[in-house]
Protein backbone atom coordinates (compact mmCIF):
# COMPACT_ATOMS: atom_id res chain seq x y z
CA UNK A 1 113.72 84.60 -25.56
CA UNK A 2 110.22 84.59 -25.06
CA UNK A 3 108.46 82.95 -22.04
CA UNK A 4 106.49 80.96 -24.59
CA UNK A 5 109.28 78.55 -24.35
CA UNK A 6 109.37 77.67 -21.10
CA UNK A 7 108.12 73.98 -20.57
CA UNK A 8 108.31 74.03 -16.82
CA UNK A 9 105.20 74.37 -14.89
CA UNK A 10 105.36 77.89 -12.36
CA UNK A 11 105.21 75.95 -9.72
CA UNK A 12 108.26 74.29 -10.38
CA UNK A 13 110.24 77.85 -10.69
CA UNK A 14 111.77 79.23 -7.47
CA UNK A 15 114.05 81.47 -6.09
CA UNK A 16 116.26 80.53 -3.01
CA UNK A 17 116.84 83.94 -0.91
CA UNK A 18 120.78 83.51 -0.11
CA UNK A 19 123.52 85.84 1.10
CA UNK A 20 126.41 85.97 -1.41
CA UNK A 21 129.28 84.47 1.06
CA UNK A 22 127.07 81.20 0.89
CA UNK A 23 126.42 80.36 -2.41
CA UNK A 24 128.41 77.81 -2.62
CA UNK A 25 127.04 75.99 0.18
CA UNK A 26 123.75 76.26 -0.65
CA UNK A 27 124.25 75.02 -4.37
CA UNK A 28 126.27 71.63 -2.83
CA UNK A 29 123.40 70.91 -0.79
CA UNK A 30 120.79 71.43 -3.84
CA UNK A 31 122.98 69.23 -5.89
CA UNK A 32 123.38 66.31 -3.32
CA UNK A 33 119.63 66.34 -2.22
CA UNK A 34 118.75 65.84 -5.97
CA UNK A 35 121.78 64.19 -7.06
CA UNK A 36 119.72 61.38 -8.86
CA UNK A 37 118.88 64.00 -11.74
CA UNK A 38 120.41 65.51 -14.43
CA UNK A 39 121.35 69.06 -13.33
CA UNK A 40 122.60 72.34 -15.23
CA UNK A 41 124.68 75.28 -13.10
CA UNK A 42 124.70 78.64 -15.06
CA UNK A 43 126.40 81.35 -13.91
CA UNK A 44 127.45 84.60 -15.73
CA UNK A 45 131.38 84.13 -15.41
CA UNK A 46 134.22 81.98 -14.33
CA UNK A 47 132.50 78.37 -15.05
CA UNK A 48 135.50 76.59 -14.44
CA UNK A 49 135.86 78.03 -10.83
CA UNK A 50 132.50 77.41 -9.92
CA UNK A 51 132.60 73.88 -10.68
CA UNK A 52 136.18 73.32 -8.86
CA UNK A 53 134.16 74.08 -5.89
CA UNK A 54 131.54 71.80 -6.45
CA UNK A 55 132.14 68.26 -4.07
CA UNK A 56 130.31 66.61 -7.33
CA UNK A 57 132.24 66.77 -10.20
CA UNK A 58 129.90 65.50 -12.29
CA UNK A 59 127.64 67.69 -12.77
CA UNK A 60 127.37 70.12 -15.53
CA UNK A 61 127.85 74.06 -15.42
CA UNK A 62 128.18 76.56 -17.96
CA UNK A 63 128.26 80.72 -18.98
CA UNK A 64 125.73 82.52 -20.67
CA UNK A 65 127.51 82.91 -23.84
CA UNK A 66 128.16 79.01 -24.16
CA UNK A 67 124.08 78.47 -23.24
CA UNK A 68 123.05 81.00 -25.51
CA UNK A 69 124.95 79.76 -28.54
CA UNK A 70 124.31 75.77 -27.29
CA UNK A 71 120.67 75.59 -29.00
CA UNK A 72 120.27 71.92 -28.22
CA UNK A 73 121.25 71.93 -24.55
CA UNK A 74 118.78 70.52 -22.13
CA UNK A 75 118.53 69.23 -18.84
CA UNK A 76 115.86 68.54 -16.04
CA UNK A 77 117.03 70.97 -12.95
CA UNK A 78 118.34 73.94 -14.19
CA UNK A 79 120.55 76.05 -10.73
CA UNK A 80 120.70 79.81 -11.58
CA UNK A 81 123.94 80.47 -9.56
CA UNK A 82 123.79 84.11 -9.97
CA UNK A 83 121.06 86.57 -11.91
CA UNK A 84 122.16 87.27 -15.25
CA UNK A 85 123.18 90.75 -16.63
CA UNK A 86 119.85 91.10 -18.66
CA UNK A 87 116.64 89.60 -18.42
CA UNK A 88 116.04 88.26 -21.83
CA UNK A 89 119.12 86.13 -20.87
CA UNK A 90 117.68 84.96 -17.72
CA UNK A 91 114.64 83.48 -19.98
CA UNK A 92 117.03 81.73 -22.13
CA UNK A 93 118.52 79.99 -18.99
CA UNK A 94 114.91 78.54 -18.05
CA UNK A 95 114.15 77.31 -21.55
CA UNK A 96 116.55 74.87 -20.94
CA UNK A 97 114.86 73.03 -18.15
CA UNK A 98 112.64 70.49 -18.81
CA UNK A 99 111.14 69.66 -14.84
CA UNK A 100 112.41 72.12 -12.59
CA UNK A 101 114.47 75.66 -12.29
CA UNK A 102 115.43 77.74 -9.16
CA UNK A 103 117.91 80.58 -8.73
CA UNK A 104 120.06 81.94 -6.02
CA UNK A 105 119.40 85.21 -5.12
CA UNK A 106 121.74 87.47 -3.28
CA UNK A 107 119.90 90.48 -1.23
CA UNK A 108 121.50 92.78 -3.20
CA UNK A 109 119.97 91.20 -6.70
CA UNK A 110 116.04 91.94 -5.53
CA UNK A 111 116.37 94.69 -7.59
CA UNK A 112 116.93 93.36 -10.90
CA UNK A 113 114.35 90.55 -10.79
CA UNK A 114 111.55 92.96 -11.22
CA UNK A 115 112.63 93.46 -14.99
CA UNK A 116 112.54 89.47 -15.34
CA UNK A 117 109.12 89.41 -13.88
CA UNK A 118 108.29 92.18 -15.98
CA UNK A 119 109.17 89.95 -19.24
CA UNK A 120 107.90 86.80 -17.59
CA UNK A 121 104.51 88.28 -17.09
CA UNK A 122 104.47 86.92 -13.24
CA UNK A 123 106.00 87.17 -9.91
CA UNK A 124 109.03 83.85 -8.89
CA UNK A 125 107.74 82.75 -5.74
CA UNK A 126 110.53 82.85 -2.86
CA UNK A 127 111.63 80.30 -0.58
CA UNK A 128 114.33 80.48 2.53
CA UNK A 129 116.20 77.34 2.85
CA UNK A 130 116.74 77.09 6.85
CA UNK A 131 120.30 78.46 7.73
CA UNK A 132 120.95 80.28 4.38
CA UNK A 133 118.69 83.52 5.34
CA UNK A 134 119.03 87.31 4.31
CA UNK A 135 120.85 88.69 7.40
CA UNK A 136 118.11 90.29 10.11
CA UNK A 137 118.60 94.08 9.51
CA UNK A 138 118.61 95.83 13.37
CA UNK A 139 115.91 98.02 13.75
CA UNK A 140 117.36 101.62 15.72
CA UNK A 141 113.46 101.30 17.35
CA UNK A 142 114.21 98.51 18.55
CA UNK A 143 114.31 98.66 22.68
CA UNK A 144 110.92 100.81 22.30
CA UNK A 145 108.55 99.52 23.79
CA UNK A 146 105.77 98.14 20.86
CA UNK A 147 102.23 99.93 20.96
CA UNK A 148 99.64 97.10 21.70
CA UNK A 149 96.20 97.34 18.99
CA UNK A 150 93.64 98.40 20.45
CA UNK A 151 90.20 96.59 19.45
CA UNK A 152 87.04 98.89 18.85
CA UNK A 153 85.43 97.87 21.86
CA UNK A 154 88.50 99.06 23.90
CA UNK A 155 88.54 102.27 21.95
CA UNK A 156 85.75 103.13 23.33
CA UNK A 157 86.39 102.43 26.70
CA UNK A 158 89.38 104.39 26.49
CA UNK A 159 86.81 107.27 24.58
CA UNK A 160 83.98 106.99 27.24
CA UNK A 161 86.95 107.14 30.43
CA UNK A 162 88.61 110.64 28.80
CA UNK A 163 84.96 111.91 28.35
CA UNK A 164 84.09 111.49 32.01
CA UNK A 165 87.51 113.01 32.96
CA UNK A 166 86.94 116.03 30.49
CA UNK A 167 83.29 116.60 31.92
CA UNK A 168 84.55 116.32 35.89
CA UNK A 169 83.42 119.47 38.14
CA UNK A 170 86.73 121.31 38.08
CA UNK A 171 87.64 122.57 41.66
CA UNK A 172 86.26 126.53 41.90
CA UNK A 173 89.61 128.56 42.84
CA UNK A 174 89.06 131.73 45.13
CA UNK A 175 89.99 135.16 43.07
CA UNK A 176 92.36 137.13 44.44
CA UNK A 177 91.00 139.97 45.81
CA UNK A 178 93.05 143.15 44.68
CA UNK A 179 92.55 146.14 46.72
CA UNK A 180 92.60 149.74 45.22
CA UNK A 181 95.61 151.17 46.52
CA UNK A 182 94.67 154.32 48.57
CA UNK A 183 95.60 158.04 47.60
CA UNK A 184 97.56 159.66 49.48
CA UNK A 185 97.38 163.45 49.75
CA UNK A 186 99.69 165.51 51.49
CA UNK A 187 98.83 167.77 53.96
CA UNK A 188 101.61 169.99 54.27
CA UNK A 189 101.24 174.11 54.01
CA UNK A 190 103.09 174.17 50.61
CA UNK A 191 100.69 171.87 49.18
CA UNK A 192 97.78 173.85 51.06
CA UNK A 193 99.19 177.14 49.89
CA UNK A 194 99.37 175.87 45.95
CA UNK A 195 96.27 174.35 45.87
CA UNK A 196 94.48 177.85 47.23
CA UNK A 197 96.02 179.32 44.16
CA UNK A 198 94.48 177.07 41.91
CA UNK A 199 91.07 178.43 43.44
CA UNK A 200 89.77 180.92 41.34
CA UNK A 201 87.24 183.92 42.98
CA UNK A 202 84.00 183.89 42.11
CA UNK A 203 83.09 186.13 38.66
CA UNK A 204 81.32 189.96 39.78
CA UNK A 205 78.03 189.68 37.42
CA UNK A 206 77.35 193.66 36.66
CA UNK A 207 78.72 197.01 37.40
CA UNK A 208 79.93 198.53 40.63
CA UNK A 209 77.69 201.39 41.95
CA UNK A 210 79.05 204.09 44.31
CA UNK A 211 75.92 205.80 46.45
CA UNK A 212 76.89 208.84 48.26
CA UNK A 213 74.57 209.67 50.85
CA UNK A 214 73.39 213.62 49.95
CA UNK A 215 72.96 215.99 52.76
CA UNK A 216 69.33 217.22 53.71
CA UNK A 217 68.64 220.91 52.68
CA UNK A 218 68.13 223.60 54.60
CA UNK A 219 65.18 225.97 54.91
C-alpha cells in the first residue's frame, strides 16, 4: 500500500512506547479517553481475545487478513495493538484512518519500525504515556562517580596550574659520593720473592773483553 493513501495529517500519527505486559491497559485507557469516536483495534492475531479484554465492548477490532481483504473499512482513530509482520501491511492499517492513528510499541519492536519508516518516507514521532514506560535499564557504571564538564575557561586554569607545577625548581639531591676502593698489596716474602722474578736484568750492549796485564821485559 502506498503512503499516498494515507489521509491523516503526520502530526496526527504516533507511537505510544509500552512494555508488552501492559498493553492492555494502555489500549482501555486510549479507548475511554476518546470514547466519543469511532475507533478501529488491529492486531495481527487472536481478534476475538483482544476484544474480550476490552471493558468497552463496543468498539471494533480486527486481523490483518480481514483489513486487508475489507476494502471499504474506515474509521476515525485507528489503535495499532501490535506492529504487523511486514511493513506494507502496517501502511494498509493507516489507510484506514480518516483523523488519527497511533500504535503500541513494545521495546522489543524498535527494530522493525525502521523498515516502516523506510516505506513511509519519515520518522513516527514517539510519545510515553506517564506510567506505561520502557523499563529503566541499570547502568553497571552506575555508583561512579560522574565527571563534571569542564568549561574552556576552567581548562585553562587547570592548563596554566599543571604548567607552573611542571616548571617548579625541583629540589637539587646531593650525589653520592663513591670512593675508589683501595688496592691492597701484600707484603709478604712469597709475594716479594715472585715479584723479583718477574724483574728482568738489564740487556749487556757489546762483547766481553778480557785484558791481561803483560809483564815488562827485561834488558
Amino acid at each position: 500500500m502506498p503512503a499516498a493513501t494515507i489521509s491523516i495529517k503526520p502530526n496526527n500519527h504516533r507511537i505510544y512506547q509500552c512494555p508488552q505486559d501492559k498493553k492492555e491497559d494502555l489500549l482501555n485507557k486510549i479507548i475511554e479517553e476518546n470514547s466519543n469516536e469511532d475507533i478501529l483495534v488491529v492486531c495481527s492475531a487472536k481478534p476475538e481475545a483482544l476484544k474480550a479484554k476490552l471493558q468497552n465492548q463496543n468498539i471494533r477490532v480486527i486481523e490483518d487478513r480481514g483489513l486487508v481483504k475489507n476494502k471499504d473499512l474506515k474509521c476515525d482513530f485507528l489503535i495499532s495493538y501490535d506492529m504487523p509482520i511486514e511493513a506494507i501491511v502496517y501502511m494498509a492499517r493507516v489507510s484506514k484512518a480518516i483523523k488519527r492513528a497511533v500504535m503500541l510499541l513494545d521495546e522489543r519492536e524498535q527494530k522493525a519500525l525502521h523498515n516502516i519508516e523506510r516505506l513511509l518516507g519519515r520518522a513516527i514521532k514517539q510519545e510515553q504515556v506517564t506510567g506505561f514506560e520502557y523499563p529503566q535499564k541499570t547502568s553497571l557504571s552506575s555508583d561512579k562517580p560522574v565527571r563534571k564538564k569542564l568549561s574552556k575557561d576552567e581548562i585553562k586554569e587547570v592548563a596554566k596550574k599543571r604548567y607552573e607545577k611542571s616548571t617548579q625548581e625541583k629540589p637539587k639531591f646531593d650525589k653520592p659520593q663513591f670512593e675508589k676502593p683501595k688496592r691492597e698489596f701484600q707484603s709478604d716474602d712469597k709475594k716479594d720473592d715472585k715479584w723479583a722474578k718477574k724483574k728482568k736484568a738489564p740487556k749487556v750492549i757489546g762483547k766481553k773483553i778480557s785484558i791481561k796485564a803483560r809483564k815488562p821485559k827485561e834488558d
